[in-house]
Protein backbone atom coordinates (compact mmCIF):
# COMPACT_ATOMS: atom_id res chain seq x y z
CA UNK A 1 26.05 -59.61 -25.95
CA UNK A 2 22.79 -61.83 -26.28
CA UNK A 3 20.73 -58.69 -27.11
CA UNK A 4 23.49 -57.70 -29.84
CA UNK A 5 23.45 -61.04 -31.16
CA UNK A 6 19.54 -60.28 -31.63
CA UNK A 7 20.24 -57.63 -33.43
CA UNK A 8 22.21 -59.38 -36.08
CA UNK A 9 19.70 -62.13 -36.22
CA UNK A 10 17.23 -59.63 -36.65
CA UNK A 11 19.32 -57.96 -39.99
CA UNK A 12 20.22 -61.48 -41.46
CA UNK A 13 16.35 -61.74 -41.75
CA UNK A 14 16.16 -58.31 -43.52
CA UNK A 15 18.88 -59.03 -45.58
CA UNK A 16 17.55 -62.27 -46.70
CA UNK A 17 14.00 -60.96 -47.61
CA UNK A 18 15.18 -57.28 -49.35
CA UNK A 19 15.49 -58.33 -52.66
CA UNK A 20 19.12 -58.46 -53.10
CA UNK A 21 19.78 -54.84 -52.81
CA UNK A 22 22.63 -55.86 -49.92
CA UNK A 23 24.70 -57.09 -52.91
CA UNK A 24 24.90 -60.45 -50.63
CA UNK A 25 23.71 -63.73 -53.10
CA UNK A 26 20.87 -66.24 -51.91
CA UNK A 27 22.43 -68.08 -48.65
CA UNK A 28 26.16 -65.80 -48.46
CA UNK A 29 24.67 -64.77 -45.21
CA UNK A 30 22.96 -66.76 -42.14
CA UNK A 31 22.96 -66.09 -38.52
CA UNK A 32 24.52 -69.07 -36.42
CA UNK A 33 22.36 -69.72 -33.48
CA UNK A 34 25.11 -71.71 -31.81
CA UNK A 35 27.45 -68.95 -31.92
CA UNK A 36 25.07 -65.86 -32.13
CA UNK A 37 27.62 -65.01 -34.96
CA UNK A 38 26.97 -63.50 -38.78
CA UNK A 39 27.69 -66.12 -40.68
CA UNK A 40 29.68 -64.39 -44.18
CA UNK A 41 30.30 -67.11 -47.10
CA UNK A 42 33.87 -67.05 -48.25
CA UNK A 43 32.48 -67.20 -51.63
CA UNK A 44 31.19 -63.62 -50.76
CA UNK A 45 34.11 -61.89 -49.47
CA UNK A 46 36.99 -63.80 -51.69
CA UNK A 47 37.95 -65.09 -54.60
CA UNK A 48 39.02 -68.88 -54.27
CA UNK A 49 42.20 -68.88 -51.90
CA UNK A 50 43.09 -65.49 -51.49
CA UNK A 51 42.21 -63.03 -48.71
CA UNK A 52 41.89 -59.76 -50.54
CA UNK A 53 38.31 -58.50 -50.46
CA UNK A 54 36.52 -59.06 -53.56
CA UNK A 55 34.53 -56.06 -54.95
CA UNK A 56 31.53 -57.80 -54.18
CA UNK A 57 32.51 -58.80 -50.48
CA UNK A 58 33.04 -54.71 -50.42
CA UNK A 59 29.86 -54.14 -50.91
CA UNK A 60 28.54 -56.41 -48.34
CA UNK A 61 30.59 -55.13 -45.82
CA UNK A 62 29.67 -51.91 -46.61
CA UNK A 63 25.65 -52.85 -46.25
CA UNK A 64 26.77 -54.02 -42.73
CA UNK A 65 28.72 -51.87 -41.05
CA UNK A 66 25.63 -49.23 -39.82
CA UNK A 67 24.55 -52.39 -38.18
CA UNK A 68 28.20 -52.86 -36.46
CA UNK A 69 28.44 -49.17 -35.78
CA UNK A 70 25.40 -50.18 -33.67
CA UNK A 71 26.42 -53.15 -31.80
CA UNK A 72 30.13 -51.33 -31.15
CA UNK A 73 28.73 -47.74 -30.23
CA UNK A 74 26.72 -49.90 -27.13
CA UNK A 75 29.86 -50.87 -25.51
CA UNK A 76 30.22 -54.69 -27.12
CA UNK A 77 32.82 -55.71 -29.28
CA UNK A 78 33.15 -57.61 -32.48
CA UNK A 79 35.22 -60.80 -33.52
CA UNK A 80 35.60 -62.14 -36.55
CA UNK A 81 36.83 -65.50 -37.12
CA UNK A 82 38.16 -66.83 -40.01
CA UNK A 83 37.16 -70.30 -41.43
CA UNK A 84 38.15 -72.82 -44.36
CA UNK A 85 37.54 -76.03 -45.15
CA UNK A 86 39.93 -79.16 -44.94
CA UNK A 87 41.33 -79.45 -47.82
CA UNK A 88 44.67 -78.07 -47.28
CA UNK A 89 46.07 -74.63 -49.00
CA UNK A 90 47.96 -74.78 -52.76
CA UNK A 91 51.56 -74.65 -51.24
CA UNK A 92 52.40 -73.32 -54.69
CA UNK A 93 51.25 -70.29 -54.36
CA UNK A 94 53.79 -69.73 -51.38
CA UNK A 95 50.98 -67.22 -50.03
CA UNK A 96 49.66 -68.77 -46.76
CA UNK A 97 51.54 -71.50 -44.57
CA UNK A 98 48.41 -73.99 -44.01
CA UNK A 99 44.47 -72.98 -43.29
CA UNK A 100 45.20 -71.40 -40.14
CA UNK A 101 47.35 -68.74 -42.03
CA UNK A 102 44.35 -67.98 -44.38
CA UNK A 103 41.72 -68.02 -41.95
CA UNK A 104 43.77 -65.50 -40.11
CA UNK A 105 44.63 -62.89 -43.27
CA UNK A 106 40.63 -63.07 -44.14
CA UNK A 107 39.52 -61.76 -40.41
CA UNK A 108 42.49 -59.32 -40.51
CA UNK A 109 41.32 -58.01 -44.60
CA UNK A 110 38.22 -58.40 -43.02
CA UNK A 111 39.06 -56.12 -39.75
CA UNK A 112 40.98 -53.45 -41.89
CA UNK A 113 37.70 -53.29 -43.92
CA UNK A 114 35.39 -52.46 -41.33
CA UNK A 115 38.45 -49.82 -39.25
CA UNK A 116 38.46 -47.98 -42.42
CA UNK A 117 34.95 -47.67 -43.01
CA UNK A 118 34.84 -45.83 -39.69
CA UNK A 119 34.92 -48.82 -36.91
CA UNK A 120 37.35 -48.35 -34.48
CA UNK A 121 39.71 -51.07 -34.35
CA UNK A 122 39.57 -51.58 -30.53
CA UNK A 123 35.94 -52.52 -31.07
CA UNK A 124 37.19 -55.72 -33.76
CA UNK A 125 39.19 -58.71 -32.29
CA UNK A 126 40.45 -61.43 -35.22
CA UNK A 127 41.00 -65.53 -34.87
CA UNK A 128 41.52 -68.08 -37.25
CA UNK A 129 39.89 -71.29 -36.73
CA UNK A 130 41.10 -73.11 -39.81
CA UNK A 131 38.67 -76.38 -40.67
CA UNK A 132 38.65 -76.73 -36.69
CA UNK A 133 34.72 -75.96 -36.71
CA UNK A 134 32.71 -76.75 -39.30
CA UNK A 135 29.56 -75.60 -39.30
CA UNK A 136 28.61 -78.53 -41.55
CA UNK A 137 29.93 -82.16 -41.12
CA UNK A 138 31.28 -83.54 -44.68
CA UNK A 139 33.50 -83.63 -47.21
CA UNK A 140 31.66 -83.03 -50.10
CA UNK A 141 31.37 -79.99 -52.04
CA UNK A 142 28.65 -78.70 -50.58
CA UNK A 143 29.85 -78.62 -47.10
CA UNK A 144 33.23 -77.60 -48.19
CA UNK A 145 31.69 -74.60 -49.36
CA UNK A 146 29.75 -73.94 -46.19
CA UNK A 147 32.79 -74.57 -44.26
CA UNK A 148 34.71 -71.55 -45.91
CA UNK A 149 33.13 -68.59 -44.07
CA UNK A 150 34.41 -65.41 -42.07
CA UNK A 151 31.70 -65.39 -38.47
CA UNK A 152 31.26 -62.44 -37.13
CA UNK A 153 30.38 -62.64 -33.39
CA UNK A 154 29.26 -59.91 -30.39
CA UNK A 155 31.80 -60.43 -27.63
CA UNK A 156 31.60 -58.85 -24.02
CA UNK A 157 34.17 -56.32 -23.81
């Protein structure tokens, strides 16, 4: 799994440096060195509060998934985890229970994404982890924002 995680280090650098032709903005992707995991902004993939892929998180995905097709055809599997920040879901709305809900829906929209762009779904395992780890300490805005973020890590199978 280290040597996958390489790999994704490896095309968060080329994705940072090609000119924005990934359809990913300035900083919507990072590699996590604690988790070897592709680090996604929310602000990608999703509109504010919702878990339906945006058109623009589409396109990311898409830029990805050759890369994934990779990592998966070698024998390792995928998870994606599902992030938010702490301030508590718009009840309102009636969509999601509590943060744990959303996190969850955005690695399944997430997972459904990737099986139907060819990867096969025993290859993808989902998890929520709600505001349980930041990968920024704060309250502010800014961290907020970095908080909300789907990870994408290589697993052993």
């Amino acid at each position: 799994a280290a040597q996958e995680a390489e790999v994704l280090r490896d095309e968060v650098a080329r994705l940072a440096t090609d000119g924005g032709s990934s359809g990913i903005e300035p900083g919507g992707l990072e590699f996590n060195p604690k988790t070897h995991g592709l680090v996604i902004s929310s602000e990608v993939l999703f509109s504010s509060g919702q878990h339906e892929l945006s058109d623009g998180g589409k396109r990311a995905l898409k830029g990805l998934v050759a890369k994934f097709r990779q990592i998966v055809d070698r024998g390792s599997r995928l998870r994606i985890d599902g992030h938010t920040d702490d301030q508590p879901v718009t009840r309102s709305k009636g969509r999601y229970r509590d943060n744990w809900d959303l996190g969850f829906q955005r690695a399944r929209t997430v997972r459904e994404f990737l099986v139907a762009q060819g990867l096969p779904v025993e290859s993808l395992a989902i998890g929520s982890f709600a505001d349980s780890v930041p990968i920024i300490e704060g309250t502010d805005a800014a961290a907020r924002r970095k908080n909300r973020r789907v990870e994408i890590v290589v697993i052993d199978q």
